[in-house]
C-alpha atoms as a PDB file:
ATOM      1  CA  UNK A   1      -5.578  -0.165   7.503  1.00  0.00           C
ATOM      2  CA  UNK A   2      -4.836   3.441   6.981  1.00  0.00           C
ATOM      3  CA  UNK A   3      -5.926   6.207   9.078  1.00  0.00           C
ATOM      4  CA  UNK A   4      -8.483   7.405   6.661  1.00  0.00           C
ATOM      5  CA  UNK A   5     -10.507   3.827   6.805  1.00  0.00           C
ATOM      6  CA  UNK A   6     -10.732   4.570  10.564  1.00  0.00           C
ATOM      7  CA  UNK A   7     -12.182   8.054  10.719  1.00  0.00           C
ATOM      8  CA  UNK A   8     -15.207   6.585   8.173  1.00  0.00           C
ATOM      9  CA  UNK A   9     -17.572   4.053   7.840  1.00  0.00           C
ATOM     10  CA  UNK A  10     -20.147   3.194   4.699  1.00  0.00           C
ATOM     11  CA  UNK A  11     -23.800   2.532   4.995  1.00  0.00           C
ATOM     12  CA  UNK A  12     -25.032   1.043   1.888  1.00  0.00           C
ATOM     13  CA  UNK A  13     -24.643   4.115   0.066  1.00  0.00           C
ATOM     14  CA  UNK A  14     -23.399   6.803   2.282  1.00  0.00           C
ATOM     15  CA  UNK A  15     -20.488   7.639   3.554  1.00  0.00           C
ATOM     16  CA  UNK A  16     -20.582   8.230   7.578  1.00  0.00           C
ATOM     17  CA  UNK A  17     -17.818   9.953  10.191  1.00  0.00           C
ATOM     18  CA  UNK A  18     -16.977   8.193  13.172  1.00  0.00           C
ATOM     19  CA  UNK A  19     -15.555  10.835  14.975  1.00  0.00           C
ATOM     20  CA  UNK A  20     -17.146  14.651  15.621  1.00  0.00           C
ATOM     21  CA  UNK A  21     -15.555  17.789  13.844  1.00  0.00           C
ATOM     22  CA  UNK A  22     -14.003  20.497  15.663  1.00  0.00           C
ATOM     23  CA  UNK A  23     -16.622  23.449  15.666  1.00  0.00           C
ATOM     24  CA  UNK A  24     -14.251  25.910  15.072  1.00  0.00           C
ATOM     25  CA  UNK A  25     -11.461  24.503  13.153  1.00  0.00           C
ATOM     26  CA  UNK A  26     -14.232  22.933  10.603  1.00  0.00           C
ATOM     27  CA  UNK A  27     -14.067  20.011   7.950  1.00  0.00           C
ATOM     28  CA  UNK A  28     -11.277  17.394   8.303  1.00  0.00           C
ATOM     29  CA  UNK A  29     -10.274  18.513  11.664  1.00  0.00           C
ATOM     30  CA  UNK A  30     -11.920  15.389  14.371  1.00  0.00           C
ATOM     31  CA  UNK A  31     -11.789  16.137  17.868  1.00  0.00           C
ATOM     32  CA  UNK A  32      -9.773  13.409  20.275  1.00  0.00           C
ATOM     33  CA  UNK A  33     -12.274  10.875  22.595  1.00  0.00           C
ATOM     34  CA  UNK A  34     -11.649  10.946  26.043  1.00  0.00           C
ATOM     35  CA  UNK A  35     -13.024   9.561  28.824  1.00  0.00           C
ATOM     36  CA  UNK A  36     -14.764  12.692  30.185  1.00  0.00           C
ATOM     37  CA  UNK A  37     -14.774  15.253  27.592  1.00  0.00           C
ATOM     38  CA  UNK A  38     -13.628  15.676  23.350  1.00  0.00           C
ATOM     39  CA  UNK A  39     -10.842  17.600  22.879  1.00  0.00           C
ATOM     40  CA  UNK A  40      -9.352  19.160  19.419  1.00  0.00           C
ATOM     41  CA  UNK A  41      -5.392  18.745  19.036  1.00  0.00           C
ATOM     42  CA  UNK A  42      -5.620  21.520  16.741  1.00  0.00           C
ATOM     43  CA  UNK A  43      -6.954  24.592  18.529  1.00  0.00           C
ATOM     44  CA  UNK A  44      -7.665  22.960  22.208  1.00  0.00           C
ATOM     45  CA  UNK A  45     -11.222  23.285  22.250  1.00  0.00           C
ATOM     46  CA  UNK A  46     -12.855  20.831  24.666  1.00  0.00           C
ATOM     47  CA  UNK A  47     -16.347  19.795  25.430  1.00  0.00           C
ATOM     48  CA  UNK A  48     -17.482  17.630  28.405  1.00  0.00           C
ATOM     49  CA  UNK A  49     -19.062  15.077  28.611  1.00  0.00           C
ATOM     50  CA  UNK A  50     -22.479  15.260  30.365  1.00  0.00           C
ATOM     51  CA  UNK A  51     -23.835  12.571  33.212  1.00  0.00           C
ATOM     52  CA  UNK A  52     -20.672  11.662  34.378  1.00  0.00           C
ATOM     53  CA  UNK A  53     -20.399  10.717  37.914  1.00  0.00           C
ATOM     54  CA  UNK A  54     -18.191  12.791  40.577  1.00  0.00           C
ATOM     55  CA  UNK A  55     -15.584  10.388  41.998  1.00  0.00           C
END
């Protein structure tokens, strides 16, 4: 399977992303899933994750 087959999905008719976009590098640029937080290998942006527990 090729890496574009794993970034989308079809839903009868539509076509559907998997992953979220970086908001500031835009279309085609999907943000790494971590654990705690998303992060974009591009430009570094992060978000967190909210309602995770303090170990």
């Amino acid at each position: 399977m090729s890496s574009t087959h794993k970034k989308y999905k079809t839903e009868g008719d539509k076509i559907v992303r998997l992953k979220k976009e970086c908001e500031r590098c835009g279309n085609a640029v999907y943000m790494a899933e971590h654990k705690d937080r998303q992060t974009c290998g591009k430009c570094g942006f992060t978000q967190y994750k909210r309602g995770r527990k303090a170990s």
